[in-house]
Protein backbone atom coordinates (compact mmCIF):
# COMPACT_ATOMS: atom_id res chain seq x y z
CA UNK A 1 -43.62 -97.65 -51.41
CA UNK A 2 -45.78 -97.39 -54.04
CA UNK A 3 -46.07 -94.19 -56.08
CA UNK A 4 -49.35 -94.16 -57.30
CA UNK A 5 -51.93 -91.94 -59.59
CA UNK A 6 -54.23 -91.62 -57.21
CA UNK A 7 -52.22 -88.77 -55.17
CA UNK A 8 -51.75 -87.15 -58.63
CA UNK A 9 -54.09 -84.01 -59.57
CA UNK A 10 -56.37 -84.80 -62.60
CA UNK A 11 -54.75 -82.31 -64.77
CA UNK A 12 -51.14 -83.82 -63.42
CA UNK A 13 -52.81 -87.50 -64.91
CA UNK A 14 -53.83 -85.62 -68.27
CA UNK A 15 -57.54 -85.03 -67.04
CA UNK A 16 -59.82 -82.03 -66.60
CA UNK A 17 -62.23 -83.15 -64.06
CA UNK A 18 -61.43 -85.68 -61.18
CA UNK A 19 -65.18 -87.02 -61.12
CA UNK A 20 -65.82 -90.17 -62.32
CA UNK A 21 -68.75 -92.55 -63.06
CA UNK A 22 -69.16 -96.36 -63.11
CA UNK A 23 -68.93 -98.04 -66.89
CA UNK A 24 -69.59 -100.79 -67.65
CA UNK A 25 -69.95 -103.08 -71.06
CA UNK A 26 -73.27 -101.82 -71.54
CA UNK A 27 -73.41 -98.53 -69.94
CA UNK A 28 -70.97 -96.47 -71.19
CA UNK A 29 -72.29 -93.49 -73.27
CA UNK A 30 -70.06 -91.53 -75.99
CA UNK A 31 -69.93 -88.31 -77.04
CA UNK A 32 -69.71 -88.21 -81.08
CA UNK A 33 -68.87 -84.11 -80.90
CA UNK A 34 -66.03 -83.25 -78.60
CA UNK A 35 -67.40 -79.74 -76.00
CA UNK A 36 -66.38 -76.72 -78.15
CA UNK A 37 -62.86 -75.89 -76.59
CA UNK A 38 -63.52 -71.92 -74.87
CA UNK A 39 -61.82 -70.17 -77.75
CA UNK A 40 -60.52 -67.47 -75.01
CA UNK A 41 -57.98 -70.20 -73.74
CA UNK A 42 -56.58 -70.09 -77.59
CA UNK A 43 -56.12 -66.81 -77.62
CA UNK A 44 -52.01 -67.29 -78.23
CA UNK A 45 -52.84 -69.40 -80.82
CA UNK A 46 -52.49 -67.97 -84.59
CA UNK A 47 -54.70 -68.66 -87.84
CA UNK A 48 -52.23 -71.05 -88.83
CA UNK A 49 -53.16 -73.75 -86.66
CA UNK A 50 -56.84 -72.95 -86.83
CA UNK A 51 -58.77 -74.97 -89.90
CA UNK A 52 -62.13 -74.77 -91.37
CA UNK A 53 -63.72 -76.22 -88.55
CA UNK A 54 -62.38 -73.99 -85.61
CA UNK A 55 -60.36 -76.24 -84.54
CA UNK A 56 -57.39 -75.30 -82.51
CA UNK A 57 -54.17 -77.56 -83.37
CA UNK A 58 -51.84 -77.31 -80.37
CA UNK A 59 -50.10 -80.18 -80.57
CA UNK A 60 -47.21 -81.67 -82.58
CA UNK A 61 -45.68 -85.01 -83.76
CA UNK A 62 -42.43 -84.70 -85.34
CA UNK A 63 -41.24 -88.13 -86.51
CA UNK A 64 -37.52 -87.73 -86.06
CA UNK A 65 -36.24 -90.94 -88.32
CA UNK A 66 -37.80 -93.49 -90.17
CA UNK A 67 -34.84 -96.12 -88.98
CA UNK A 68 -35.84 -98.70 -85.98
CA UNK A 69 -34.79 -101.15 -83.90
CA UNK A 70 -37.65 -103.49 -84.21
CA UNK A 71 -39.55 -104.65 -87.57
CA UNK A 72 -43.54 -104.66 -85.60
CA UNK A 73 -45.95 -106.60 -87.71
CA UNK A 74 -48.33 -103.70 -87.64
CA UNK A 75 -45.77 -101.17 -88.61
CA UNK A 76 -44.28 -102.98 -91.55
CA UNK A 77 -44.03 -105.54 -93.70
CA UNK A 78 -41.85 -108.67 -93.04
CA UNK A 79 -39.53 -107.14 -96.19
CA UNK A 80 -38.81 -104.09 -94.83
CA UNK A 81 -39.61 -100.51 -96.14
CA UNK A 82 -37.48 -98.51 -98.60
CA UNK A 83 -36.03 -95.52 -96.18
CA UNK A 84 -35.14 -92.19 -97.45
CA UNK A 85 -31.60 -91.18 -98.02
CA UNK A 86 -30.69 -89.60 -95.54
CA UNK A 87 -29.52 -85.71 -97.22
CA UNK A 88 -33.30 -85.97 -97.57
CA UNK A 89 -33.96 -85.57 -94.19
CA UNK A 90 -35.07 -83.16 -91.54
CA UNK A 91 -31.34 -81.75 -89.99
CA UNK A 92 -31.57 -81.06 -86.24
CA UNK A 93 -31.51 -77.62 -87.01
CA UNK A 94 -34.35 -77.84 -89.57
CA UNK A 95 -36.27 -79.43 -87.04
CA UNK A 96 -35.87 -76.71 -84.30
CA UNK A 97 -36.39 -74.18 -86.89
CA UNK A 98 -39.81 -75.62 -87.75
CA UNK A 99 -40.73 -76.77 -84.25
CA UNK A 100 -40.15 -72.79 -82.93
CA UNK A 101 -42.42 -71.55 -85.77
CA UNK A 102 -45.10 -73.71 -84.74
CA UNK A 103 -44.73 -73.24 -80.75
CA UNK A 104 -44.39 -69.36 -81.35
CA UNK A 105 -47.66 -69.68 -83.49
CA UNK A 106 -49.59 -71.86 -80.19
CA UNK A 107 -48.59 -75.24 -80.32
CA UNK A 108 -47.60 -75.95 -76.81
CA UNK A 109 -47.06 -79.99 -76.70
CA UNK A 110 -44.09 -81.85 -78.73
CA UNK A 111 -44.38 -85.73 -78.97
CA UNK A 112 -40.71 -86.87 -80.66
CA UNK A 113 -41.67 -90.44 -82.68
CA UNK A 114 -39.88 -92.80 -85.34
CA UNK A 115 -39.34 -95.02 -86.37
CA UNK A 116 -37.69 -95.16 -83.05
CA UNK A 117 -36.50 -91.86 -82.24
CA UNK A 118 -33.76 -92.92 -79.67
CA UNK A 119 -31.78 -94.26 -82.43
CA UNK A 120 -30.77 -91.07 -83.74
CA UNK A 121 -27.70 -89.93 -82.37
CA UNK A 122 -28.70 -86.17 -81.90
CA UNK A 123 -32.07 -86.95 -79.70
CA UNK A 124 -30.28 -85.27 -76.67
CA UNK A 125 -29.45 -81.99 -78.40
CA UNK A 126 -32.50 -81.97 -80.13
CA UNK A 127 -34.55 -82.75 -77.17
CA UNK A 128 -32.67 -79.79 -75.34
CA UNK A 129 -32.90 -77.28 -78.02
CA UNK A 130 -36.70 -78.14 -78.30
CA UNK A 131 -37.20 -78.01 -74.37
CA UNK A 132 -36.08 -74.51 -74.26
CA UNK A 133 -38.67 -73.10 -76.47
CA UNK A 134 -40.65 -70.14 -75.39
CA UNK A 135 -44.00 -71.45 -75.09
CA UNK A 136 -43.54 -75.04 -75.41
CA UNK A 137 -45.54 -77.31 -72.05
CA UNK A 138 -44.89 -80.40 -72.64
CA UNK A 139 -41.99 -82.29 -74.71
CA UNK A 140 -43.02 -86.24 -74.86
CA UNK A 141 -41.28 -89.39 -76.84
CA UNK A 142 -43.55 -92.54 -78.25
CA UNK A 143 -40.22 -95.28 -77.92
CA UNK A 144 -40.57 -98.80 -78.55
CA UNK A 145 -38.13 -98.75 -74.99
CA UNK A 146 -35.00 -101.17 -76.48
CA UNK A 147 -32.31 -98.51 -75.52
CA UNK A 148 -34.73 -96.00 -73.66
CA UNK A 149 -33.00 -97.27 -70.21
CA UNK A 150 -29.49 -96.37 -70.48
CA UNK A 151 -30.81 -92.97 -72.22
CA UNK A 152 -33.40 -91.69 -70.18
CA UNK A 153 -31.24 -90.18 -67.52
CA UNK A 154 -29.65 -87.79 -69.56
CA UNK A 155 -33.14 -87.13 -72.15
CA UNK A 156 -35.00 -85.85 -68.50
CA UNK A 157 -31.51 -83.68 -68.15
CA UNK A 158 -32.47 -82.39 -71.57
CA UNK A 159 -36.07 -81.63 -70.61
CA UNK A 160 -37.74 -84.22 -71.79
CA UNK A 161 -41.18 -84.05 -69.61
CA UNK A 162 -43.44 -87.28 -70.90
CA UNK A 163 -43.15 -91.10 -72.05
CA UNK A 164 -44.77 -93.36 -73.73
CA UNK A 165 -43.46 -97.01 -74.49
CA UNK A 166 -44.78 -99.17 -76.99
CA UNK A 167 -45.37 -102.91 -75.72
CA UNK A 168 -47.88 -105.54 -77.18
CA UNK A 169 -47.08 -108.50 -74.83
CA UNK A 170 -45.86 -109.07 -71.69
CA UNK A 171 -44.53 -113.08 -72.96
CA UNK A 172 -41.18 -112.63 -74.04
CA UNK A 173 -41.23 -115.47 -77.00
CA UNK A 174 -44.80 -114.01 -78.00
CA UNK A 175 -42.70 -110.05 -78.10
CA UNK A 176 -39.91 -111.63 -80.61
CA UNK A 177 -42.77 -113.34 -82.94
CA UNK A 178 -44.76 -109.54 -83.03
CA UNK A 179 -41.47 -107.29 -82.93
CA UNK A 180 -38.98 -110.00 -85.71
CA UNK A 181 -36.55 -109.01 -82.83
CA UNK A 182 -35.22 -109.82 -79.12
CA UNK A 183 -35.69 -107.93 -76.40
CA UNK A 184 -38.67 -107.99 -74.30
CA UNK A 185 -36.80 -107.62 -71.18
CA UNK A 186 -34.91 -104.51 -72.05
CA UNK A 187 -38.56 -102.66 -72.57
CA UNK A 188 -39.59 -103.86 -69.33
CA UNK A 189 -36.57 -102.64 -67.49
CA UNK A 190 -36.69 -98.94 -69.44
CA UNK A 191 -40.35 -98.92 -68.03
CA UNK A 192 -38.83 -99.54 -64.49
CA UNK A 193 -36.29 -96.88 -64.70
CA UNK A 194 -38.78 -94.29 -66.13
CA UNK A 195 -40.75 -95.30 -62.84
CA UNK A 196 -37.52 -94.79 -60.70
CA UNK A 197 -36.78 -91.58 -62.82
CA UNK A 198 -40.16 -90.29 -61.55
CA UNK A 199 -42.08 -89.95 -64.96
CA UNK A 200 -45.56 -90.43 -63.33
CA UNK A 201 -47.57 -91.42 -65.48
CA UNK A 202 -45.58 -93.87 -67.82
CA UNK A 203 -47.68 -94.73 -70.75
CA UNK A 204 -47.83 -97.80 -72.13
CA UNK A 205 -49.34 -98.39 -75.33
CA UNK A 206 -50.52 -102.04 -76.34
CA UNK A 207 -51.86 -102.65 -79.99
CA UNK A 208 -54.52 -105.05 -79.75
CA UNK A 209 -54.53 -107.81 -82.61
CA UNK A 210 -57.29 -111.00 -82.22
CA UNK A 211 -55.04 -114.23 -82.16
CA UNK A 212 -51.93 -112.26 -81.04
CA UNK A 213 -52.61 -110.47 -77.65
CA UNK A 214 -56.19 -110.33 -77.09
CA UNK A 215 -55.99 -112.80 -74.19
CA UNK A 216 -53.59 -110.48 -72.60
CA UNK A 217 -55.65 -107.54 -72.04
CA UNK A 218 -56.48 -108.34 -68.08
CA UNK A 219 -52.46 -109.09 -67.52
CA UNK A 220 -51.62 -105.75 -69.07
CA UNK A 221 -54.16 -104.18 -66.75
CA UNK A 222 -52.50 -105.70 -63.68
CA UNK A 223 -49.52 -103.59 -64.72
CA UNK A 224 -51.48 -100.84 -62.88
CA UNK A 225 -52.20 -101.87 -59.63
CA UNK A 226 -49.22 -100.98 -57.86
CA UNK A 227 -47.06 -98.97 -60.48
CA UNK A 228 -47.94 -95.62 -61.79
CA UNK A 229 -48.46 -96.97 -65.38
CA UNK A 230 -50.89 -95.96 -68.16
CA UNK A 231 -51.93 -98.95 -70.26
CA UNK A 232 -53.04 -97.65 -73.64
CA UNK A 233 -54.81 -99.66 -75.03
CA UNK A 234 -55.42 -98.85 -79.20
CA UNK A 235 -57.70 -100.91 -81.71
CA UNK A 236 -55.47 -101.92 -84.78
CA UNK A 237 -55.77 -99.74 -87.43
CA UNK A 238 -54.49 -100.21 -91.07
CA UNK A 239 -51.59 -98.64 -92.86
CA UNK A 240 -49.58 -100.00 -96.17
CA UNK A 241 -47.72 -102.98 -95.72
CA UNK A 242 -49.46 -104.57 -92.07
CA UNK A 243 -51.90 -106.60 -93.88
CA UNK A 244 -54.81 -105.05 -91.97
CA UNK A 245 -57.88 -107.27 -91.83
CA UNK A 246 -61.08 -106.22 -89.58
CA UNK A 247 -61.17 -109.83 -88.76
CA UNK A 248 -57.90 -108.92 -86.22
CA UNK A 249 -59.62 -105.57 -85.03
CA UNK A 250 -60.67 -106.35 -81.35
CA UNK A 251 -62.81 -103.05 -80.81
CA UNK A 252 -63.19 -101.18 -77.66
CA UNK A 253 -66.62 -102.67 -76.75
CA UNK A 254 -65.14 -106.47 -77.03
CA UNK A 255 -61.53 -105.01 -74.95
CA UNK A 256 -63.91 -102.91 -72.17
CA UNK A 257 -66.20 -106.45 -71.94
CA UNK A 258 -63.17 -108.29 -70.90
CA UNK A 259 -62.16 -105.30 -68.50
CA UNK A 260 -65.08 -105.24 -66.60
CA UNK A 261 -65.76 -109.10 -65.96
CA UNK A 262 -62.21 -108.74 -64.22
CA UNK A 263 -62.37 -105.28 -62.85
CA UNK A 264 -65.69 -104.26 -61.97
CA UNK A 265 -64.99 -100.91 -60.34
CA UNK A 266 -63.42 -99.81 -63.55
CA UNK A 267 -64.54 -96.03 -63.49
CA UNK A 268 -64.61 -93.45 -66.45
CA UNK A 269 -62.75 -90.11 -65.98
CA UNK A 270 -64.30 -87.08 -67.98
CA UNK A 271 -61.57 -86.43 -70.46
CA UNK A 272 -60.29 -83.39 -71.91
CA UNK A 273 -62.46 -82.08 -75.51
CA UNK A 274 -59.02 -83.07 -77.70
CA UNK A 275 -58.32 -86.71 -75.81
CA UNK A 276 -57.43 -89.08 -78.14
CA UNK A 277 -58.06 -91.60 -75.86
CA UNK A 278 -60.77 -92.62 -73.00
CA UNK A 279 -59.82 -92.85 -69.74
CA UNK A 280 -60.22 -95.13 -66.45
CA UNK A 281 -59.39 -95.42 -63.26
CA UNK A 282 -59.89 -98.71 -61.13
CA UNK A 283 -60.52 -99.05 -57.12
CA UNK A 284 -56.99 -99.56 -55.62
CA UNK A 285 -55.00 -99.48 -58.37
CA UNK A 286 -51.99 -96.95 -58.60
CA UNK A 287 -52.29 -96.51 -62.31
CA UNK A 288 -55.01 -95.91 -65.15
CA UNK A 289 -56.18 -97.80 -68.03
CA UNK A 290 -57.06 -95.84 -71.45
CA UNK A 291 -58.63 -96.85 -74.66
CA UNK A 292 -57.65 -95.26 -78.16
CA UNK A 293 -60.85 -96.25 -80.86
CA UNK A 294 -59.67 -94.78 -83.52
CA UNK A 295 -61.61 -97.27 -85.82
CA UNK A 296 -64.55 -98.06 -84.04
CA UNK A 297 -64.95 -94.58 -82.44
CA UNK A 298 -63.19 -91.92 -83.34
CA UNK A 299 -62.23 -88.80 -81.92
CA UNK A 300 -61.59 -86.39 -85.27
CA UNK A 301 -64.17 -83.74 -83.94
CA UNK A 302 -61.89 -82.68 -80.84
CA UNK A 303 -58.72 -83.04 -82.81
CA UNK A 304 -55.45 -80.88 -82.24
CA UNK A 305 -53.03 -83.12 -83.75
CA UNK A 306 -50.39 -82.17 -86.09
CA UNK A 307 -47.67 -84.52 -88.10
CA UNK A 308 -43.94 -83.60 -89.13
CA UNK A 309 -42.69 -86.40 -90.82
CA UNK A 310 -38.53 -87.39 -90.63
CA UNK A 311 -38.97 -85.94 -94.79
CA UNK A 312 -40.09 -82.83 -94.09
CA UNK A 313 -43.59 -83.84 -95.12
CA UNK A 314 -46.28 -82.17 -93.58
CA UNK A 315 -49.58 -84.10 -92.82
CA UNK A 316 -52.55 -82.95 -90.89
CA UNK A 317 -54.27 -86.48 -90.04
CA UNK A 318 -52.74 -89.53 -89.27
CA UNK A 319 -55.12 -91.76 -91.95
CA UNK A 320 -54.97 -89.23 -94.66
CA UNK A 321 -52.83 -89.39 -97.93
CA UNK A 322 -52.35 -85.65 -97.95
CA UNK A 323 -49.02 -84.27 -97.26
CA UNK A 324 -46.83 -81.48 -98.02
CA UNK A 325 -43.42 -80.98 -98.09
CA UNK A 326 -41.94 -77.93 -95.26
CA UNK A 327 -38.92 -79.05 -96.17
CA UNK A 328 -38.19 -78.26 -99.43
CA UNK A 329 -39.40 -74.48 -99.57
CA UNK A 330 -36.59 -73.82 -96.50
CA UNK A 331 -34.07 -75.49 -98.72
CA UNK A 332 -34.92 -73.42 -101.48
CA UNK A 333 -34.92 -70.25 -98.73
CA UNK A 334 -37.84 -69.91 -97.44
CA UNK A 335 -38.68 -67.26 -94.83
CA UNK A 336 -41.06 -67.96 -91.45
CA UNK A 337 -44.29 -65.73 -92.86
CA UNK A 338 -43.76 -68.32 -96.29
CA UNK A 339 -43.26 -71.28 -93.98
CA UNK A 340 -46.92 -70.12 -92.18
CA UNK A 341 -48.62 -69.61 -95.79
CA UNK A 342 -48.07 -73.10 -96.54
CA UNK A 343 -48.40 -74.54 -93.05
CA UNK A 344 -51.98 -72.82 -92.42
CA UNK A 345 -53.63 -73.71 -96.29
CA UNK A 346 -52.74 -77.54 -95.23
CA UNK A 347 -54.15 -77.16 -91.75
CA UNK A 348 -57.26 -75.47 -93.73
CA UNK A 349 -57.39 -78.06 -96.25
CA UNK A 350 -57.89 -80.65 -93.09
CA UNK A 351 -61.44 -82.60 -93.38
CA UNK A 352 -63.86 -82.77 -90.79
CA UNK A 353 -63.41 -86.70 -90.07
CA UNK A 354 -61.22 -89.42 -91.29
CA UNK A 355 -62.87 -91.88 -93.55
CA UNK A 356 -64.28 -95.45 -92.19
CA UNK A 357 -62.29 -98.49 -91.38
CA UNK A 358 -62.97 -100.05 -93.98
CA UNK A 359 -62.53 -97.38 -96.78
CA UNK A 360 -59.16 -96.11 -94.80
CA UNK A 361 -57.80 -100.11 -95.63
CA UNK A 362 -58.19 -99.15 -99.35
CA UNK A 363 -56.93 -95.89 -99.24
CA UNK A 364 -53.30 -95.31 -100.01
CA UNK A 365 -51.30 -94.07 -97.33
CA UNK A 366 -47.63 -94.77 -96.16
CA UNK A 367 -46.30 -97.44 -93.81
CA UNK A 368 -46.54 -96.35 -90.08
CA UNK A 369 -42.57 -96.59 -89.78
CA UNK A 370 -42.46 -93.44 -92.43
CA UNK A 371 -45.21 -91.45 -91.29
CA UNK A 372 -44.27 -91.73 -87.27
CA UNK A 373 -45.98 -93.43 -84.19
């Protein structure tokens, strides 16, 4: 029996409006200004997570280790990273301490990320701990999926509501070239037993590289006709140490091309003002198909996104090479109203866009493995 996203409501599938319209490589419009978001449906949400630019930031990251499994081209370099000692990390009760000040200021979605945050040996009690706050909608996990199947039984026990598995290939000898590492067929089977667990749906997020997996793109999209996946697709974008080029970017327009020849009732589905990505459905097809173009179109003007890095570094855009440290004034004693001060003049300090492709490949910025998926 197949358990598909079709008998899901749109805001069950992560959308606001179930009508959709035809798009195809050379008819799909885009909005460059997300719709203002009704500011009455923020009213829970304090000054702190408001910035210059009325945006409302309702959602957080929190990177829970900078140690993984895997060694992913695009995440780091073939030598490694230098990780930070480890009395220099967030402590599980540092992290529910900082994740309850920002739910009981309006954040109301969690996404736990790494490194791979399933290798930490606390994820349980952290994940039930963070479940349990007042306020808190949705708790969520970015996992690369090598030990996410013998886990995920007792992380739902624990409340955790949402998945997302990272997975650039679907050949096996192709996975060990892009990951340094074995074990295609352990991500495969966690993606099963999310299915059997009922997470519906499970997101699947591809990074698309020209040379490496570009000529998988239709095969990933088969994924969806008869399980309840969500293939993400994501443009590659550049952090230190992945030897970004543009020459490997394979933008959305070249992916959606490909899409189209192969699916022709591909259909858009109006997305929410702060979706990162864009969204399809496709005429009998259980699951979805999204898009993230964060370097050929991106998405900064409906932004709620927030960063807690494993260091206690606080950073308010993914491609920006501003942080501060949360960390160290709660060492040092801290109280919550201090902890806000310093929270809301970063989230002020936030620019209106990211920089271009090309000038975010020269900017300085930390490897992906340290700043969190």
């Amino acid at each position: 029996m197949r358990r598909c996203l079709s008998k899901l409501t749109p805001r069950q599938m992560g959308f606001t409006n179930s009508n959709s319209f035809l798009a195809g490589s050379k008819n799909i419009t885009t909005t460059s200004n997300a719709a203002q978001v009704d500011q009455t449906k923020h009213s829970s949400v304090s000054d702190m997570l408001v910035d210059s630019f009325g945006r409302f930031h309702t959602y957080l990251r929190i990177s829970l280790t900078e140690r993984c499994n895997l060694r992913c081209q695009y995440c780091m370099p073939s030598e490694g990273v230098e990780l930070t000692p480890k009395p220099q990390l967030l402590s599980q009760s540092e992290i529910v301490r900082l994740a309850g000040l920002f739910v009981s200021s309006g954040v109301n979605k969690i996404r736990l990320t790494g490194g791979e945050p399933t290798v930490r040996k606390d994820i349980e009690e952290i994940c039930m701990q963070l479940s349990s706050l007042k306020g808190l909608k949705n708790l969520a996990i970015t996992t690369n999926g090598i030990t996410l199947a013998r886990k995920l039984p007792k992380l739902k026990e624990c409340g955790l509501d949402s998945i997302n598995i990272s997975l650039d290939t679907l050949v096996p000898a192709k996975f060990e070239f892009l990951t340094r590492r074995k074990g295609h067929e352990r991500v495969m089977q966690s993606i099963d037993s999310a299915i059997a667990l009922g997470y519906n749906p499970v997101k699947v997020n591809c990074v698309v590289m020209r040379g490496l997996n570009d000529d998988e793109i239709c095969d990933f999209v088969e994924l969806t006709r008869d399980k309840p996946i969500n293939v993400r697709f994501i443009e590659f974008m550049p952090f230190d140490g992945n030897v970004w080029n543009v020459k490997k970017l394979v933008s959305y327009a070249e992916m959606m091309d490909k899409v189209v020849k192969r699916f022709p009732s591909i259909k858009r589905v109006q997305d929410h003002p702060t979706e990162t990505a864009k969204n399809f459905t496709i005429d009998g097809h259980c699951g979805s198909v999204s898009f993230i173009t964060s370097m050929t179109e991106h998405f900064c003007s409906g932004c709620n996104r927030l960063r807690l890095l494993a260091d206690g570094n606080f950073k308010v855009c993914l491609f920006g090479p501003s942080e501060v440290s949360l960390r160290d004034p709660i060492r040092s004693g801290a109280d919550d109203e201090t902890l806000r001060e310093i929270t809301g003049a970063a989230v002020k300090r936030k620019k209106a866009a990211h920089a271009g492709m090309l000038d975010i490949a020269k900017t300085a910025n930390r490897p992906m493995i340290h700043i969190g998926g």
